[in-house]
C-alpha atoms as a PDB file:
ATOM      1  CA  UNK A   1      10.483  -6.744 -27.453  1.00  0.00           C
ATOM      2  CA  UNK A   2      11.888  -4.249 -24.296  1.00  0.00           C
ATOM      3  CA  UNK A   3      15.385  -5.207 -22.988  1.00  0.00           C
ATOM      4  CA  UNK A   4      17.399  -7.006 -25.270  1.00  0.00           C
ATOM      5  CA  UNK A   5      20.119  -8.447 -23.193  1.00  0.00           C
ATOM      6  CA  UNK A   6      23.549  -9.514 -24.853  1.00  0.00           C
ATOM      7  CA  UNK A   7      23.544 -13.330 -23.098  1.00  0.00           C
ATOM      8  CA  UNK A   8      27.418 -13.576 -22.889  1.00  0.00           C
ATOM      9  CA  UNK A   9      27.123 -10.870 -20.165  1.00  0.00           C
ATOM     10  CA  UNK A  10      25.336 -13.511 -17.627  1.00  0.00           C
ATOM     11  CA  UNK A  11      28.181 -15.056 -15.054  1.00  0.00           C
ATOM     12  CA  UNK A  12      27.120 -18.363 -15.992  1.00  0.00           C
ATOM     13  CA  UNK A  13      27.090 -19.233 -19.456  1.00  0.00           C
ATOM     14  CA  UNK A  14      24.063 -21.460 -20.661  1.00  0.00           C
ATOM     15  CA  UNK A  15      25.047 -24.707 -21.502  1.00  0.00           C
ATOM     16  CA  UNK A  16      22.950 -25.892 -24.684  1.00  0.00           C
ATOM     17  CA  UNK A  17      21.012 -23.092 -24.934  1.00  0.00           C
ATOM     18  CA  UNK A  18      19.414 -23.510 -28.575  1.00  0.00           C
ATOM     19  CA  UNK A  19      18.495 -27.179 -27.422  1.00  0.00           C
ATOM     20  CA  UNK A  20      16.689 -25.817 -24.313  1.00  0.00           C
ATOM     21  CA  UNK A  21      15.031 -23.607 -26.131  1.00  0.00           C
ATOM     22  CA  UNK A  22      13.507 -26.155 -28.574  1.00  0.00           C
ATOM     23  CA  UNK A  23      12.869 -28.214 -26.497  1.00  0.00           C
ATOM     24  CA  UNK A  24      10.467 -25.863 -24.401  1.00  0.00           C
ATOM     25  CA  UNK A  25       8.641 -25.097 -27.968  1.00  0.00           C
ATOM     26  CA  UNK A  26       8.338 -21.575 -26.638  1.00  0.00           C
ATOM     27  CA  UNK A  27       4.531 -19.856 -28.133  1.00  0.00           C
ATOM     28  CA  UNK A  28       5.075 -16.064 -28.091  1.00  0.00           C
ATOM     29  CA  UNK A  29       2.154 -15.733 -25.744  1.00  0.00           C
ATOM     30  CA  UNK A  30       2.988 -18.281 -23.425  1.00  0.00           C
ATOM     31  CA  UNK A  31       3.865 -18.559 -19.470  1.00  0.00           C
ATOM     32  CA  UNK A  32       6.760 -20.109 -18.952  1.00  0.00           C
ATOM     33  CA  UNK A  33       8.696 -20.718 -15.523  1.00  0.00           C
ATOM     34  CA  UNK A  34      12.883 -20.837 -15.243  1.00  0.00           C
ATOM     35  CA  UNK A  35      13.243 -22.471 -11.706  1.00  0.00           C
ATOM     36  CA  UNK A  36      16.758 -22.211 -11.869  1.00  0.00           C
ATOM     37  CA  UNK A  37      17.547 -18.098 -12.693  1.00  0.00           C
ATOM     38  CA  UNK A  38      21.111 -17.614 -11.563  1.00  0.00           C
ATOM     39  CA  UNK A  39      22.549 -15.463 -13.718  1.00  0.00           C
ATOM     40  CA  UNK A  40      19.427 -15.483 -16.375  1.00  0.00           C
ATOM     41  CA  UNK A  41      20.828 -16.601 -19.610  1.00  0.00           C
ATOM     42  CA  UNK A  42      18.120 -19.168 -20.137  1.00  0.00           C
ATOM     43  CA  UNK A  43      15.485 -16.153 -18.724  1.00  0.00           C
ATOM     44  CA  UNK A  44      16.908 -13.686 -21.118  1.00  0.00           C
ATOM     45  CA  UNK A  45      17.030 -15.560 -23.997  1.00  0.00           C
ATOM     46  CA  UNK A  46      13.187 -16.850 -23.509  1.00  0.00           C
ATOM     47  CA  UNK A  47      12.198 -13.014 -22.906  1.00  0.00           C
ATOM     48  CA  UNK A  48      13.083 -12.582 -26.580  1.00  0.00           C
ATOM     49  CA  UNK A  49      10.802 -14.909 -27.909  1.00  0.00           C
ATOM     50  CA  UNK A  50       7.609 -14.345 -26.144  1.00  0.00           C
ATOM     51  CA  UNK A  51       5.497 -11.255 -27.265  1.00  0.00           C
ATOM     52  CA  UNK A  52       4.208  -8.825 -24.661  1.00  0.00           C
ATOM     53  CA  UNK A  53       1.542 -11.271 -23.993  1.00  0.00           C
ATOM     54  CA  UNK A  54       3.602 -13.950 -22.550  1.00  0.00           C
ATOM     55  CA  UNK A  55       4.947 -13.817 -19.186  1.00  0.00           C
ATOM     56  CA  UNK A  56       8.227 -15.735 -17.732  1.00  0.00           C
ATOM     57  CA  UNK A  57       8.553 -16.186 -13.728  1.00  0.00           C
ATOM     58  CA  UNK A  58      11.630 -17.033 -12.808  1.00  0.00           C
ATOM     59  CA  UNK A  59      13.143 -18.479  -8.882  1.00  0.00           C
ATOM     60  CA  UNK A  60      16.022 -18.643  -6.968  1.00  0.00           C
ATOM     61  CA  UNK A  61      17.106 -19.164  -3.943  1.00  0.00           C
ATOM     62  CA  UNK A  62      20.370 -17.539  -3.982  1.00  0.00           C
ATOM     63  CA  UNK A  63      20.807 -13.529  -3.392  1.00  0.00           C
ATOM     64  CA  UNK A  64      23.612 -12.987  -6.054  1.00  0.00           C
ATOM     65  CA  UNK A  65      20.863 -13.577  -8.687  1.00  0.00           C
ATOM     66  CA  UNK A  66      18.909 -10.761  -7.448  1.00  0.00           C
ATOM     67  CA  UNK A  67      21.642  -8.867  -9.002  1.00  0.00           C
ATOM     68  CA  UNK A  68      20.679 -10.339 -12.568  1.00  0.00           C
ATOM     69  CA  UNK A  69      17.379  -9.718 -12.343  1.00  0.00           C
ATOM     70  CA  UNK A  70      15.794  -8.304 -15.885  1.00  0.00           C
ATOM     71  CA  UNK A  71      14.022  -5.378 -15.913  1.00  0.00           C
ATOM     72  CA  UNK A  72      11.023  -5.875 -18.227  1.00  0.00           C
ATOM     73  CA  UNK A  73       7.011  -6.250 -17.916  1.00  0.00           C
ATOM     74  CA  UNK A  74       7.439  -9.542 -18.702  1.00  0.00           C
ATOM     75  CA  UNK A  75       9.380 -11.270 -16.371  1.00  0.00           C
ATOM     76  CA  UNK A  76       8.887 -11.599 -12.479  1.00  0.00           C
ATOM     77  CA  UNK A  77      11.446 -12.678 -10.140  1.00  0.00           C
ATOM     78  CA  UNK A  78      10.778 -14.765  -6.826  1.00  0.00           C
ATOM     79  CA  UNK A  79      13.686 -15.419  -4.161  1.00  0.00           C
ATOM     80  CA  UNK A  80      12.913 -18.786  -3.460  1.00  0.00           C
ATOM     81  CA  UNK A  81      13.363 -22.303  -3.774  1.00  0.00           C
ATOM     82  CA  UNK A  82      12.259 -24.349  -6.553  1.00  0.00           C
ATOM     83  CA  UNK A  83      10.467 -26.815  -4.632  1.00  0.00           C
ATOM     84  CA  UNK A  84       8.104 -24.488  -3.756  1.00  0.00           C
ATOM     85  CA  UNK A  85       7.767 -22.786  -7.446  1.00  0.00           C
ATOM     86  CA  UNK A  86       3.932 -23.998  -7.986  1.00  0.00           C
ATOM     87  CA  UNK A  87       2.979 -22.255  -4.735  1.00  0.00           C
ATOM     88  CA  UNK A  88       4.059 -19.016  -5.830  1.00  0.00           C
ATOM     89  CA  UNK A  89       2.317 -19.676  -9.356  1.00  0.00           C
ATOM     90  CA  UNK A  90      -0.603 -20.145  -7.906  1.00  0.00           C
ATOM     91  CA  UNK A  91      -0.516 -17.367  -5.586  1.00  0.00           C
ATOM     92  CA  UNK A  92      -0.612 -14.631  -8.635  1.00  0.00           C
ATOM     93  CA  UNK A  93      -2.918 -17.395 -10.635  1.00  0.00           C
ATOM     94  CA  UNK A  94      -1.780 -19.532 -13.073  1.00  0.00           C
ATOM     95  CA  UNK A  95      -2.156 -23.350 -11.981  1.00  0.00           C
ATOM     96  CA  UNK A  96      -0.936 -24.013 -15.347  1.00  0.00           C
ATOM     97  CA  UNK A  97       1.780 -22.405 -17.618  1.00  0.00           C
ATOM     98  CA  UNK A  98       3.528 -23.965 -20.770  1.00  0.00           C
ATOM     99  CA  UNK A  99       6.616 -25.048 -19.738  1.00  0.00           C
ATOM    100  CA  UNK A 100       9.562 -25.193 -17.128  1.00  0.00           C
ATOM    101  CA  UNK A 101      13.036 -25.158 -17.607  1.00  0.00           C
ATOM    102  CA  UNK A 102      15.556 -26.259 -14.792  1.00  0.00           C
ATOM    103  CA  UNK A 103      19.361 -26.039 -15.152  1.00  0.00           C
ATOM    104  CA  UNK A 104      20.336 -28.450 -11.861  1.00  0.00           C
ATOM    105  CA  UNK A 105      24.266 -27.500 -12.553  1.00  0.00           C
ATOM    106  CA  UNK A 106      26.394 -24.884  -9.855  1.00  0.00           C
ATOM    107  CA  UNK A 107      26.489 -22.137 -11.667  1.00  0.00           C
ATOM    108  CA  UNK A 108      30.475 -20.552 -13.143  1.00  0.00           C
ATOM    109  CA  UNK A 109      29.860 -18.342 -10.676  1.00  0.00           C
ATOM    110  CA  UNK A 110      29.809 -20.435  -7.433  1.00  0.00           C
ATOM    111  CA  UNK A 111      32.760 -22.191  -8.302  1.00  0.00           C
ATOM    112  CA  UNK A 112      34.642 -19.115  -9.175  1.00  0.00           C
ATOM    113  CA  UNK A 113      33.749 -17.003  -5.902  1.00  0.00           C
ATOM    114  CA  UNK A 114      36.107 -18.514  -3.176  1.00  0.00           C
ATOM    115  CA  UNK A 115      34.103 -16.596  -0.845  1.00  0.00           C
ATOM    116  CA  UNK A 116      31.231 -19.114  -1.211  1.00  0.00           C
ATOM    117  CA  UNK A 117      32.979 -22.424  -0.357  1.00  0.00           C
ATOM    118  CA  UNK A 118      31.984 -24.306  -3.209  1.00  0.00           C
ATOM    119  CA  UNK A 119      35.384 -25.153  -5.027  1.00  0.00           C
ATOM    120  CA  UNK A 120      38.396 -27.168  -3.102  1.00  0.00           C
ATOM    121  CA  UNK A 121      40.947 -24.935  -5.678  1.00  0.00           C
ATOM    122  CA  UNK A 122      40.814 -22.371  -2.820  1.00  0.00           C
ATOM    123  CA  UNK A 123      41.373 -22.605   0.955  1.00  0.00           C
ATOM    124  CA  UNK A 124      38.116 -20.976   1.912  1.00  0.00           C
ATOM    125  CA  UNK A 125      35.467 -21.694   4.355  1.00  0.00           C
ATOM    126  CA  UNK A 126      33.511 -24.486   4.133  1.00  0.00           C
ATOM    127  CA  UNK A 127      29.988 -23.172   3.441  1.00  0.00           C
ATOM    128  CA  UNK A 128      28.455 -24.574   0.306  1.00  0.00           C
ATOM    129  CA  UNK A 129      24.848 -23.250   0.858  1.00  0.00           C
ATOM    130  CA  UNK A 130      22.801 -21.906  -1.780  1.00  0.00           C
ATOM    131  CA  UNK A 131      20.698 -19.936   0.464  1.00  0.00           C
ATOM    132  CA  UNK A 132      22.915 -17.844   3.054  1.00  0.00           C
ATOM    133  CA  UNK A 133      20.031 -17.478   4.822  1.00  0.00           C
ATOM    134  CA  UNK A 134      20.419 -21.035   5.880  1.00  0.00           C
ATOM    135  CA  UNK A 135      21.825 -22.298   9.026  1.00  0.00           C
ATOM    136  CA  UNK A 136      23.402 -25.628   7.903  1.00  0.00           C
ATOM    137  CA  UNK A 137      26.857 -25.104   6.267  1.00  0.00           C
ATOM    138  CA  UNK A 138      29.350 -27.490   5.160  1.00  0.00           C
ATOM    139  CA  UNK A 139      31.580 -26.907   8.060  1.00  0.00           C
ATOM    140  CA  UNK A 140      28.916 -27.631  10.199  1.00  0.00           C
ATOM    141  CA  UNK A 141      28.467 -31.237   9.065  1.00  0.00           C
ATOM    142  CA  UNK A 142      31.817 -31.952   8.811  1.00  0.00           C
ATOM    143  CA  UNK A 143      31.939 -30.842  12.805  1.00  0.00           C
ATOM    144  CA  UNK A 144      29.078 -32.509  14.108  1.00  0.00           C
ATOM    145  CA  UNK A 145      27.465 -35.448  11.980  1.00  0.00           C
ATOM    146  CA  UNK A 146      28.151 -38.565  13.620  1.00  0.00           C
ATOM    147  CA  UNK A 147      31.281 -40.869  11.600  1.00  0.00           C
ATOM    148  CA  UNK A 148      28.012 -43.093   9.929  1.00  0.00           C
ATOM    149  CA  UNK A 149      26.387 -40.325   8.871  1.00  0.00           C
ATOM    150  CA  UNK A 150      29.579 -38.990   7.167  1.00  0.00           C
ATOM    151  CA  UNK A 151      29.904 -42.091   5.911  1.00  0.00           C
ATOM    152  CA  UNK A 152      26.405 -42.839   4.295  1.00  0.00           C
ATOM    153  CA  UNK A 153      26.943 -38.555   2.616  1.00  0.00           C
ATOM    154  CA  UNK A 154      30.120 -39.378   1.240  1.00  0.00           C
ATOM    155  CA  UNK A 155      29.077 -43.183  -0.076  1.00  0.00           C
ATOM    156  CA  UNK A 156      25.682 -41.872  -1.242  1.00  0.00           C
ATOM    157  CA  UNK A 157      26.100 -38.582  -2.548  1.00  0.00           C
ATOM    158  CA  UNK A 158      29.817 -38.716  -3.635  1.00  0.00           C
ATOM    159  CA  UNK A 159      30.057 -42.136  -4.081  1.00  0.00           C
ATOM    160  CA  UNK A 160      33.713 -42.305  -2.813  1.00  0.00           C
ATOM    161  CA  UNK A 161      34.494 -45.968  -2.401  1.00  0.00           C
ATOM    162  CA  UNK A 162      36.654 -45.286   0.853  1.00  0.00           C
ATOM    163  CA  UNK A 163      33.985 -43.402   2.673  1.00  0.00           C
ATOM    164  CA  UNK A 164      34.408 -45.020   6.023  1.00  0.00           C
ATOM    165  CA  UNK A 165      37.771 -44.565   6.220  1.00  0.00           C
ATOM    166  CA  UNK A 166      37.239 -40.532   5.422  1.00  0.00           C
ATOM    167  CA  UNK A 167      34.899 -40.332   7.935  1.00  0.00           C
ATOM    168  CA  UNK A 168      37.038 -41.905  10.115  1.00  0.00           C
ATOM    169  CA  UNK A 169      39.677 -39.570   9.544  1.00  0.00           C
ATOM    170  CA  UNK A 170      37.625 -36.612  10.078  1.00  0.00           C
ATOM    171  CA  UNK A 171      36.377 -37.883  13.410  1.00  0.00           C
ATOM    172  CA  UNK A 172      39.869 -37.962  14.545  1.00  0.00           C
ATOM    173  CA  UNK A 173      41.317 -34.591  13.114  1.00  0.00           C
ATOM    174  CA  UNK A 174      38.158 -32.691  14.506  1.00  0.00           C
ATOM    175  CA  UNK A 175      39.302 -34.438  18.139  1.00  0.00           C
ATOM    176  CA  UNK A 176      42.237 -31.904  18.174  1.00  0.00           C
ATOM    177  CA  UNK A 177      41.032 -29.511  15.181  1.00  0.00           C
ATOM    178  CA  UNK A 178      37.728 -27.263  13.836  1.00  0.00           C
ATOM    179  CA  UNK A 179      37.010 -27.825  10.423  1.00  0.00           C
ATOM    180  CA  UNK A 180      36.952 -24.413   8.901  1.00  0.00           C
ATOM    181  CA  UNK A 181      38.365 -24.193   5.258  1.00  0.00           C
ATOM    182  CA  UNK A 182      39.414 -26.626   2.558  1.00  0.00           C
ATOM    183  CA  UNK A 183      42.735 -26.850   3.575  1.00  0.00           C
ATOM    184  CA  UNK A 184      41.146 -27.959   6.600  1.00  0.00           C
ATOM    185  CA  UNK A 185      39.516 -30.990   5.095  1.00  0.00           C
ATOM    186  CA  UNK A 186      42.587 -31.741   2.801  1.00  0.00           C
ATOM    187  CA  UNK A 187      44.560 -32.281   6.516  1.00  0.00           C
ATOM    188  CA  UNK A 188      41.435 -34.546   7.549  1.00  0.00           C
ATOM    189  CA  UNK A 189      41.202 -36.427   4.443  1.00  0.00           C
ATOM    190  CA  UNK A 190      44.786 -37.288   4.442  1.00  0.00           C
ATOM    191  CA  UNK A 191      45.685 -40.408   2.639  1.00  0.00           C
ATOM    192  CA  UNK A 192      42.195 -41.030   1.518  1.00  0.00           C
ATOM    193  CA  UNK A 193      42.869 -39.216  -0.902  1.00  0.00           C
ATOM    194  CA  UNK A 194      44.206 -41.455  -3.779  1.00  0.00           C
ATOM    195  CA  UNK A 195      47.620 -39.862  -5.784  1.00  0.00           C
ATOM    196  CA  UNK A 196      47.227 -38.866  -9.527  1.00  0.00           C
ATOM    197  CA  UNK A 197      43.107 -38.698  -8.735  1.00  0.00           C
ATOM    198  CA  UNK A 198      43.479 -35.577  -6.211  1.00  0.00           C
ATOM    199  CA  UNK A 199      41.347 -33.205  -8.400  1.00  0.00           C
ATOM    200  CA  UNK A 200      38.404 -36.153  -9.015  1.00  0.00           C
ATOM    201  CA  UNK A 201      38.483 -37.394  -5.675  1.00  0.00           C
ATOM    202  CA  UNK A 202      38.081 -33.801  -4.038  1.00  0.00           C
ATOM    203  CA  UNK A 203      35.429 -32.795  -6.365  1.00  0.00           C
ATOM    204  CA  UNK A 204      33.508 -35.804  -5.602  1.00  0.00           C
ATOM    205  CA  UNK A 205      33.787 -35.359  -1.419  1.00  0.00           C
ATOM    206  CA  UNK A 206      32.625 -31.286  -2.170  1.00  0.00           C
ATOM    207  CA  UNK A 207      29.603 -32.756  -4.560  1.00  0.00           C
ATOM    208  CA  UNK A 208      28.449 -34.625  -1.546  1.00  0.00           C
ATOM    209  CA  UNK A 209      28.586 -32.069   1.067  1.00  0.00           C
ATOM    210  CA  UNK A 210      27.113 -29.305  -1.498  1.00  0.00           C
ATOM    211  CA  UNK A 211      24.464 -32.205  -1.913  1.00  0.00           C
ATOM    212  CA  UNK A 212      23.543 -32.629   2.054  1.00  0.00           C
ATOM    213  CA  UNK A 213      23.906 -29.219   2.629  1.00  0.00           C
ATOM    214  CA  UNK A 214      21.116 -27.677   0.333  1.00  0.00           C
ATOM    215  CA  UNK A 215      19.380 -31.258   0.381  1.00  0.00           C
ATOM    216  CA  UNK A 216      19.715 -31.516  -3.394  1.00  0.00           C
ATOM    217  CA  UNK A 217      17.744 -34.672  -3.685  1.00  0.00           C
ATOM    218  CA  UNK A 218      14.572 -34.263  -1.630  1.00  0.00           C
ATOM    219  CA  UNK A 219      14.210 -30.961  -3.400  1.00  0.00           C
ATOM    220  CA  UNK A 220      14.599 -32.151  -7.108  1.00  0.00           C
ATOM    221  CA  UNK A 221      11.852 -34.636  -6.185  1.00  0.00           C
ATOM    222  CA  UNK A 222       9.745 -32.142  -4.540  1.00  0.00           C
ATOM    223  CA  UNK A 223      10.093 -30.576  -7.693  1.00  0.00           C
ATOM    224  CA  UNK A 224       9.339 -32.734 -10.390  1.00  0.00           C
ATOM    225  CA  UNK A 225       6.199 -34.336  -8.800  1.00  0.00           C
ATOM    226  CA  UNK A 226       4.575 -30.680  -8.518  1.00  0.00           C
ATOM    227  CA  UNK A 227       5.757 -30.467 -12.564  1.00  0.00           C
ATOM    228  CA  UNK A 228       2.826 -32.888 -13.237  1.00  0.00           C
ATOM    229  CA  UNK A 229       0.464 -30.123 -11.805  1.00  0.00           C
ATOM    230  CA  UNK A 230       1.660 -27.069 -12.855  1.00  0.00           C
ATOM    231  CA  UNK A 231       2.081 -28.063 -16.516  1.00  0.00           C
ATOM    232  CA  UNK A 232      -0.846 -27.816 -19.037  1.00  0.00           C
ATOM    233  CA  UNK A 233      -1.400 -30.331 -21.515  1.00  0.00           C
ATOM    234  CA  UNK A 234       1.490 -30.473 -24.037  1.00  0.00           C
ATOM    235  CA  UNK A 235       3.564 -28.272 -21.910  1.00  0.00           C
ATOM    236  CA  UNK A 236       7.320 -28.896 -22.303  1.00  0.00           C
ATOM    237  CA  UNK A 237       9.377 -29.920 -19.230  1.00  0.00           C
ATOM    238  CA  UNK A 238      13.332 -28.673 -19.628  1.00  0.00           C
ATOM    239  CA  UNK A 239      16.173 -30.283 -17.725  1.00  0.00           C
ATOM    240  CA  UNK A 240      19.409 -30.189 -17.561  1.00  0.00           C
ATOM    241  CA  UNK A 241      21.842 -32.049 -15.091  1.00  0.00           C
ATOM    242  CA  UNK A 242      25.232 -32.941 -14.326  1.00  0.00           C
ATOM    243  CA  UNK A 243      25.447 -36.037 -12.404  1.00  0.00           C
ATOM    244  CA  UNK A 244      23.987 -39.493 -12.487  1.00  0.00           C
ATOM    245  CA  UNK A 245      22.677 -38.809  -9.025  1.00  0.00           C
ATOM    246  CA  UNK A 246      20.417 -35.819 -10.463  1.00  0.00           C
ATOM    247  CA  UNK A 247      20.086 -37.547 -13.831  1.00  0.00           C
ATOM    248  CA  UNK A 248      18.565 -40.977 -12.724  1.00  0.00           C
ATOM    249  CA  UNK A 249      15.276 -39.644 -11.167  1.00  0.00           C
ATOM    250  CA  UNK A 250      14.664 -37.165 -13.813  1.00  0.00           C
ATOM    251  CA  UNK A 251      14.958 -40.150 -16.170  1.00  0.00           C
ATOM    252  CA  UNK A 252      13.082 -42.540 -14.057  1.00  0.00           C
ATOM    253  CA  UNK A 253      10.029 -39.537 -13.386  1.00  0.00           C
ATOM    254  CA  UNK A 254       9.698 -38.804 -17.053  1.00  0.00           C
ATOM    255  CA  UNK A 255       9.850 -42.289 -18.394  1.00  0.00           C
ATOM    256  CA  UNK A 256       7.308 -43.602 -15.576  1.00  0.00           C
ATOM    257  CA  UNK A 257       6.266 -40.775 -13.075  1.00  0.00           C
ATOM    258  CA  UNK A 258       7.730 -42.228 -10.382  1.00  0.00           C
ATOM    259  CA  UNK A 259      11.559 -42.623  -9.259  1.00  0.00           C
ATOM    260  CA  UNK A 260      11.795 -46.240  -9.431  1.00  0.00           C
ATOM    261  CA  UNK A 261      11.604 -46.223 -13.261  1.00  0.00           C
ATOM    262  CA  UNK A 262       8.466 -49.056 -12.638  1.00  0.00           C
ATOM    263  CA  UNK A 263       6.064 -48.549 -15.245  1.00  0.00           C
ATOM    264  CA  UNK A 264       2.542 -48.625 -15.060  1.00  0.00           C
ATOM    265  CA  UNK A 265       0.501 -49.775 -17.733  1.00  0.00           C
ATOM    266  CA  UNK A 266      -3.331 -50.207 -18.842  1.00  0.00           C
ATOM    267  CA  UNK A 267      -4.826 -53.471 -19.820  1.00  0.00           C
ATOM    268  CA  UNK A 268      -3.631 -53.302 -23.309  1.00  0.00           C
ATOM    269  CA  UNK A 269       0.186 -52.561 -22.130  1.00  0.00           C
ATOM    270  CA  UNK A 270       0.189 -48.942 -22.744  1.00  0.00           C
ATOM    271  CA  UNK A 271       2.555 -47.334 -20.753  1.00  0.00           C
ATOM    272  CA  UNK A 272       0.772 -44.815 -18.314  1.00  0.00           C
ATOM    273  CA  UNK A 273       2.705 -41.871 -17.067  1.00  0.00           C
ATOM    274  CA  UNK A 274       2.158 -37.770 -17.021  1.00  0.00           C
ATOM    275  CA  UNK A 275       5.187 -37.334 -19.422  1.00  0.00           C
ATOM    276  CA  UNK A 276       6.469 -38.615 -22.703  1.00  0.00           C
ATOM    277  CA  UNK A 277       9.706 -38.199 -23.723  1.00  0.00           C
ATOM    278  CA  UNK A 278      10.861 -35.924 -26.500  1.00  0.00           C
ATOM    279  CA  UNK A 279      14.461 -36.588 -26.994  1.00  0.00           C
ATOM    280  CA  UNK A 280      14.078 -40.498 -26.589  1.00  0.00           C
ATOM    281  CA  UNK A 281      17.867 -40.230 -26.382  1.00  0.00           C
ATOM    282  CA  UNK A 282      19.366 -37.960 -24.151  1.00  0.00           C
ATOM    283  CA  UNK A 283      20.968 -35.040 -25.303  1.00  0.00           C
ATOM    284  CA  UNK A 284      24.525 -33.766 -24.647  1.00  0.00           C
ATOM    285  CA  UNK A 285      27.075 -31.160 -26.028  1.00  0.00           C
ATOM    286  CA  UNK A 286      28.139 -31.057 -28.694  1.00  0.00           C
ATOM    287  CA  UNK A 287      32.442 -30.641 -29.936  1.00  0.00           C
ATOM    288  CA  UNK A 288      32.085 -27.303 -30.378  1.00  0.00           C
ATOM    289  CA  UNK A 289      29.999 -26.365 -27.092  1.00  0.00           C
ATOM    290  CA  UNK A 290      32.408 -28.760 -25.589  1.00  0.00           C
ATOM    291  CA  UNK A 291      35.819 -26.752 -26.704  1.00  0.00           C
ATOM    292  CA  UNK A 292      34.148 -23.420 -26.057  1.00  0.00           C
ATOM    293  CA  UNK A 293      32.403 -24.301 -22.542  1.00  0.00           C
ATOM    294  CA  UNK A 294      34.824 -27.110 -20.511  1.00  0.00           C
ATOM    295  CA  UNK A 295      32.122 -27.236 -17.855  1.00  0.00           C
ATOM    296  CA  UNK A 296      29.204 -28.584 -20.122  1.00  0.00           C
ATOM    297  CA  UNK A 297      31.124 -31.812 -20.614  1.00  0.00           C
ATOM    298  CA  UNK A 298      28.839 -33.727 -18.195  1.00  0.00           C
ATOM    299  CA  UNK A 299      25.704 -31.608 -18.816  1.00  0.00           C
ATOM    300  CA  UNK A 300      22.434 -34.026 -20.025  1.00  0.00           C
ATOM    301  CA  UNK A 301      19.464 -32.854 -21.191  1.00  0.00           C
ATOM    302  CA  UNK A 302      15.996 -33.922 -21.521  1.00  0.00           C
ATOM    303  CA  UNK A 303      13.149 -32.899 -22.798  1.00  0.00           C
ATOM    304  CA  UNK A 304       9.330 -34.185 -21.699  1.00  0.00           C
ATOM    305  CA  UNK A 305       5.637 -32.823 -22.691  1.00  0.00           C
ATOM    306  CA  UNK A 306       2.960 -33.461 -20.400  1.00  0.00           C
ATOM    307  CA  UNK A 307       0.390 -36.102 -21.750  1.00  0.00           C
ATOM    308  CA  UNK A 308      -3.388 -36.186 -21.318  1.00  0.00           C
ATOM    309  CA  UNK A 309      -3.350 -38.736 -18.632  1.00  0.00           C
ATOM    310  CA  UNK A 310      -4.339 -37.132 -15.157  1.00  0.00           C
ATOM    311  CA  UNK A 311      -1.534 -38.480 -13.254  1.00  0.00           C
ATOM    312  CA  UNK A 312      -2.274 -38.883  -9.346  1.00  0.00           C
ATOM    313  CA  UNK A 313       0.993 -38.903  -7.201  1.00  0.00           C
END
């Protein structure tokens, strides 16, 4: 196998990596797809398990992971978004591979690069996008979207139970002030911000403005419903996620294929749906991961395998 890559090396460290690697049930000749590369320590460690008959493609939209990008036969990188990942399949032919494997999380990396916007520890610019090629940043939101649309990100995505009066807040600091940096929406935020629950608080208002920025949720669905296509029968389906606002419609989509969680059944009560669950219960770290990784304490994974059923969304 060429390139052997030390994972440790990768700025984001894989959270449950052995799991996600069972779970995909990796053949050594197999085509396999990680949608979320980053810094490739789910790509590298799947390189050294297929043979030089496999392939792994691998997408993101950000251009720090072009840095990471592995140099073998085996692997092909595309700068893109995920929700488009079955397009570019396609377009150098395979309409079906064996599995996909999508870590949802911000990568060690974003957090850590102040430069970036994604972390309130630092008083940096309020950007937040994934894709710098992107016009939409953080900062522009928070300057232009009307106080009800503030409200309904904040309430929605960050579920912050005072959302109307932090939208309020920044409607009136942005009458005198730009919103540029953190520090900027600290000042807004004021006394919205509850004492002793700074830290949680803050994280939740970023997690909502990361959310609407890159349009987190109308992408993960755009995802998963081109899974059921791009999956051969049996292939494994890999994700990981962080919040219950990622979690819910991967659960709901694998348990039903839809993301109501309604299931449909046949005339005998059979469930019908493209996936079946693999881990019936969900999967999370474990004490050890937990004391050597702090940030996998929310991680959940789950594992699906695409069933017979032709599934027509």
């Amino acid at each position: 196998m060429e390139n052997r890559i030390n994972i440790e090396n990768c700025y984001h460290k894989p959270v449950m990596l052995t799991q996600c690697l069972e779970g995909l049930n990796i053949k050594p000749n197999g085509v396999y797809a990680d949608v979320t590369f980053g810094g490739g320590g789910h790509s590298k460690a799947i390189l050294e398990k297929i043979s030089n008959d496999g392939h792994l493609f691998a997408f993101d939209q950000d251009i720090d992971a072009v840095n990471n990008v592995i140099n073998s036969k085996n692997f092909t990188f595309f700068r893109t978004n995920f929700k488009y990942f079955h397009n570019f399949l396609r377009l150098v032919g395979h309409d079906k591979i064996d599995g996909i494997i999508a870590d949802l999380g911000v990568s060690s990396h974003h957090f850590d690069c102040p430069e970036r916007g994604f972390s309130y520890r630092f008083d940096t610019p309020l950007d937040m996008r994934m894709n710098q090629d992107m016009n939409l940043s953080a900062a522009d939101i928070l300057n232009t979207y009307s106080q009800q649309q503030l409200k309904n990100i904040f309430e929605q995505y960050g579920e912050i139970k005072n959302a109307w009066k932090l939208a309020q807040n920044i409607v009136e600091y942005r009458k005198n002030n730009v919103l540029k940096t953190s520090e900027n929406f600290v000042a807004a935020a004021g006394k919205c911000i509850p004492q002793k629950q700074e830290n949680k608080y803050l994280a939740m208002a970023f997690q909502a403005l990361r959310i609407e920025v890159n349009q987190e949720t109308d992408v993960l669905k755009k995802f998963l419903l081109q899974t059921t296509t791009a999956l051969k029968t049996g292939g494994r389906l890999v994700i990981m996620t962080y919040h219950s606002l990622e979690d819910r419609p991967v659960k709901n989509f694998i348990k039903a294929g839809n993301f109501t969680g309604n299931e449909n059944k046949d005339i005998y009560g059979n469930i019908i749906a493209p996936f079946r669950a693999v881990n019936r219960k969900v999967t999370i770290p474990d004490q050890d991961e937990l004391q050597e990784n702090s940030r996998s304490r929310s991680a959940k994974l789950r594992v699906a395998e695409r069933t017979e059923y032709n599934f027509d969304n």
